[in-house]
C-alpha atoms as a PDB file:
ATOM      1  CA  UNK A   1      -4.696  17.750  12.314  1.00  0.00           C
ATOM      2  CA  UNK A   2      -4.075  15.241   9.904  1.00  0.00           C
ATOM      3  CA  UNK A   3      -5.919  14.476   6.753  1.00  0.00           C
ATOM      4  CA  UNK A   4      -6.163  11.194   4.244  1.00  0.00           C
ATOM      5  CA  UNK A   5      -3.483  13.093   2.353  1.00  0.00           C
ATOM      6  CA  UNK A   6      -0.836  12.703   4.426  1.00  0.00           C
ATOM      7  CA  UNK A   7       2.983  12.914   3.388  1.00  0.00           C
ATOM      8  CA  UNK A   8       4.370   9.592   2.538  1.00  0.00           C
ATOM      9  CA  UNK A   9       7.348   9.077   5.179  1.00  0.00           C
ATOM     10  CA  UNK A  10      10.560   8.987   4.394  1.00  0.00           C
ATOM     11  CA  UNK A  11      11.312   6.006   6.073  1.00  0.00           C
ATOM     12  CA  UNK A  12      10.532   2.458   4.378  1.00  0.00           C
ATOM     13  CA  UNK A  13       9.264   1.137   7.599  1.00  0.00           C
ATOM     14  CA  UNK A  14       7.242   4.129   7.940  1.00  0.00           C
ATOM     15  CA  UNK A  15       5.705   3.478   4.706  1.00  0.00           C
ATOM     16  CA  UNK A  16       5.081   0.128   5.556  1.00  0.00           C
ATOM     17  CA  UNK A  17       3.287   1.095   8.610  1.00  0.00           C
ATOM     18  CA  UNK A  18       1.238   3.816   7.555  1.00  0.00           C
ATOM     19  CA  UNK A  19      -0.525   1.545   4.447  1.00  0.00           C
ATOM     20  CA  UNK A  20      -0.582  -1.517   7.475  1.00  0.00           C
ATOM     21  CA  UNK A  21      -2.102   1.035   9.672  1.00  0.00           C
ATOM     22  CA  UNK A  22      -4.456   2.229   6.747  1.00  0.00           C
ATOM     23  CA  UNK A  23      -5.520  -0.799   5.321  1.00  0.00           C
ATOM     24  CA  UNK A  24      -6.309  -2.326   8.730  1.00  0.00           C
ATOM     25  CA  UNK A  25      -8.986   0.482   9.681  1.00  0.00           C
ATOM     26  CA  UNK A  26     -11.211  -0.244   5.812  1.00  0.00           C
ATOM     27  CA  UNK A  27     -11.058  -4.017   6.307  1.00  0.00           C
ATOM     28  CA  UNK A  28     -11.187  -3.611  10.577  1.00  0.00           C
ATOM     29  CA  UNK A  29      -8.321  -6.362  10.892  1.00  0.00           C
ATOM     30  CA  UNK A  30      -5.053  -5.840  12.359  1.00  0.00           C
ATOM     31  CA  UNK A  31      -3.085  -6.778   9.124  1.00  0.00           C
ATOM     32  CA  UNK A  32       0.331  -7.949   9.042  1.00  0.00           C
ATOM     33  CA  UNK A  33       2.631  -6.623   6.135  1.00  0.00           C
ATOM     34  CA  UNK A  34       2.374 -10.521   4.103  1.00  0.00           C
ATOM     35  CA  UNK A  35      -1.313 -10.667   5.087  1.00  0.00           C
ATOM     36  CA  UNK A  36      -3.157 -11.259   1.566  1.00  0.00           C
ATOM     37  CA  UNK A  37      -6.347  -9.546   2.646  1.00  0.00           C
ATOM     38  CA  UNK A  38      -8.149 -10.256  -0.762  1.00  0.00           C
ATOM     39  CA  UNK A  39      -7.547 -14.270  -0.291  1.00  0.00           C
ATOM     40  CA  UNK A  40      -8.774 -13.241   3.179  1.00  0.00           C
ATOM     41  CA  UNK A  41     -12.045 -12.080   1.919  1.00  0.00           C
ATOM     42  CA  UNK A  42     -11.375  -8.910   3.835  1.00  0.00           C
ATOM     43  CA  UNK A  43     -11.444  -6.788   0.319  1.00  0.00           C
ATOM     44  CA  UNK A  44     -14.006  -6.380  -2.670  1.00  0.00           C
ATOM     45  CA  UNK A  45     -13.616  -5.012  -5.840  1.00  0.00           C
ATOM     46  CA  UNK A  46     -14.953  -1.918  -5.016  1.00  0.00           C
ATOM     47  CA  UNK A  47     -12.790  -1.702  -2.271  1.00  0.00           C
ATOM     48  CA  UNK A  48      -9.972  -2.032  -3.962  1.00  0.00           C
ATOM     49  CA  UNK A  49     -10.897   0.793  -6.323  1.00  0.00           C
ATOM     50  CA  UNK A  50     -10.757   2.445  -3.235  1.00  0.00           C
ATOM     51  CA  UNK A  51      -7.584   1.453  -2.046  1.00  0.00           C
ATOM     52  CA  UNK A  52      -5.868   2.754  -5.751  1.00  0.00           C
ATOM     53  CA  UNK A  53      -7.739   6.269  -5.280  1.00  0.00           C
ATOM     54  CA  UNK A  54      -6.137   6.364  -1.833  1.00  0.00           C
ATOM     55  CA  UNK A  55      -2.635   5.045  -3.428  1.00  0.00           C
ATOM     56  CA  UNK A  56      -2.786   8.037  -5.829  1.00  0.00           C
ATOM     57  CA  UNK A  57      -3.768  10.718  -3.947  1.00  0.00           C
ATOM     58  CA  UNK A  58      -1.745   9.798  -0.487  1.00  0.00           C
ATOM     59  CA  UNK A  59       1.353   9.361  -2.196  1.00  0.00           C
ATOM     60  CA  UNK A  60       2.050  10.747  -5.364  1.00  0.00           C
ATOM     61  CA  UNK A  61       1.622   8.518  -7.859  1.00  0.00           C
ATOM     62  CA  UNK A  62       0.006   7.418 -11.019  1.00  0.00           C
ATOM     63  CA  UNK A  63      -1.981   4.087 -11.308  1.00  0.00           C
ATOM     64  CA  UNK A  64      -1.925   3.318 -15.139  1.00  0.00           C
ATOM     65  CA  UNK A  65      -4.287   0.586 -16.570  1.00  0.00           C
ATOM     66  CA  UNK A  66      -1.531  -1.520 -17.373  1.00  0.00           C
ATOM     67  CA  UNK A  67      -0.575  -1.571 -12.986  1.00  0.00           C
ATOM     68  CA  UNK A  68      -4.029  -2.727 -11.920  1.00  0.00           C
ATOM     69  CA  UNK A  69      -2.529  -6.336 -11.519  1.00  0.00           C
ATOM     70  CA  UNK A  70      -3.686  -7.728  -8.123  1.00  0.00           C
ATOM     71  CA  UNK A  71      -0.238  -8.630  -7.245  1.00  0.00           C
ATOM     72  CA  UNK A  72       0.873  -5.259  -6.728  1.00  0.00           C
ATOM     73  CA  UNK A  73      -2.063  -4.364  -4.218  1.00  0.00           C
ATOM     74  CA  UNK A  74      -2.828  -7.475  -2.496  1.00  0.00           C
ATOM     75  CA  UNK A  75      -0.523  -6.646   0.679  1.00  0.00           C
ATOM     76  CA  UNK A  76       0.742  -3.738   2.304  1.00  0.00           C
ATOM     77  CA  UNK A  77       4.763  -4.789   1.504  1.00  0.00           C
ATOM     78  CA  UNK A  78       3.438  -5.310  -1.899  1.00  0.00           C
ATOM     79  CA  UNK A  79       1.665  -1.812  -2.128  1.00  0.00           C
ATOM     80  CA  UNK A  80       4.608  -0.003  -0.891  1.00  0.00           C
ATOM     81  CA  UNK A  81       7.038  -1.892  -3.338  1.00  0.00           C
ATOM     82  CA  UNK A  82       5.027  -0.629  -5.548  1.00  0.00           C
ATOM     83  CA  UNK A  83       4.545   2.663  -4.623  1.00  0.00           C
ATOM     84  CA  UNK A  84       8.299   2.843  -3.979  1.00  0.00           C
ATOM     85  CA  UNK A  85       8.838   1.414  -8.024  1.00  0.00           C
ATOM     86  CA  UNK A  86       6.325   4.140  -8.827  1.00  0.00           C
ATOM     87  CA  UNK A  87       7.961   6.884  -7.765  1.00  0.00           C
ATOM     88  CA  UNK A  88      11.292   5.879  -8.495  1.00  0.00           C
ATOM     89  CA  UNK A  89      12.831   4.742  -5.455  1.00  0.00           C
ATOM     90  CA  UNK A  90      14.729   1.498  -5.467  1.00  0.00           C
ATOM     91  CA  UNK A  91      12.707  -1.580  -3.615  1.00  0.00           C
ATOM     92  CA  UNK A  92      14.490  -3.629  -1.151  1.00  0.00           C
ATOM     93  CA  UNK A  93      13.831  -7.360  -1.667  1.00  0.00           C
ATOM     94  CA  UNK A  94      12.745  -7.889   2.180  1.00  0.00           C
ATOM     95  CA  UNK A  95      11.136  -4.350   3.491  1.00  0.00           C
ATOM     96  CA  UNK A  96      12.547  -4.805   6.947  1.00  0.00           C
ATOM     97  CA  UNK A  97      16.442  -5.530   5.145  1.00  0.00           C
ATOM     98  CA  UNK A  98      19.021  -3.260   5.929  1.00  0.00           C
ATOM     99  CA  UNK A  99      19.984  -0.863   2.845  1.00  0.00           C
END
């Protein structure tokens, strides 16, 4: 059975489709990995806090003060660039690019 904490993949595209797949049920749209679903209106603040508690207990990672800039959570390519920074990994300019 699987939980909210669930591994992150090891696959980028994996990542990628886990937050889409995440991020689509809380704002019930089928998201696309550029959709901005805060110019959408699909997200509120408080929703967003939501979205950093799930960041940092999904995947193993810290959200500092200094990372709550919007541009690093308002897409799911942009959330797993920056999960990926986070942890170390190195982020691929285009998610879908070959390595």
């Amino acid at each position: 059975m699987e939980t909210a904490h669930t591994p992150v993949p090891e696959s980028p595209d994996g990542l990628v489709e886990q937050l889409r797949q995440y991020l689509s049920s809380i704002t019930s749209t089928d998201l696309g990995p550029d959709d901005d679903y805060f110019t959408l209106g699909l997200v509120s603040s408080l929703r967003a806090l939501e979205i950093v508690t799930y960041i940092e207990g999904s995947h193993d990672v810290v959200v500092e003060v200094e990372d709550l800039d919007l541009d690093n959570f308002r897409t799911v390519a942009r959330v797993a660039e920056f999960i990926r920074r986070k942890r170390g990994e190195q982020v691929r300019a285009t998610d879908g690019a070959s390595p």
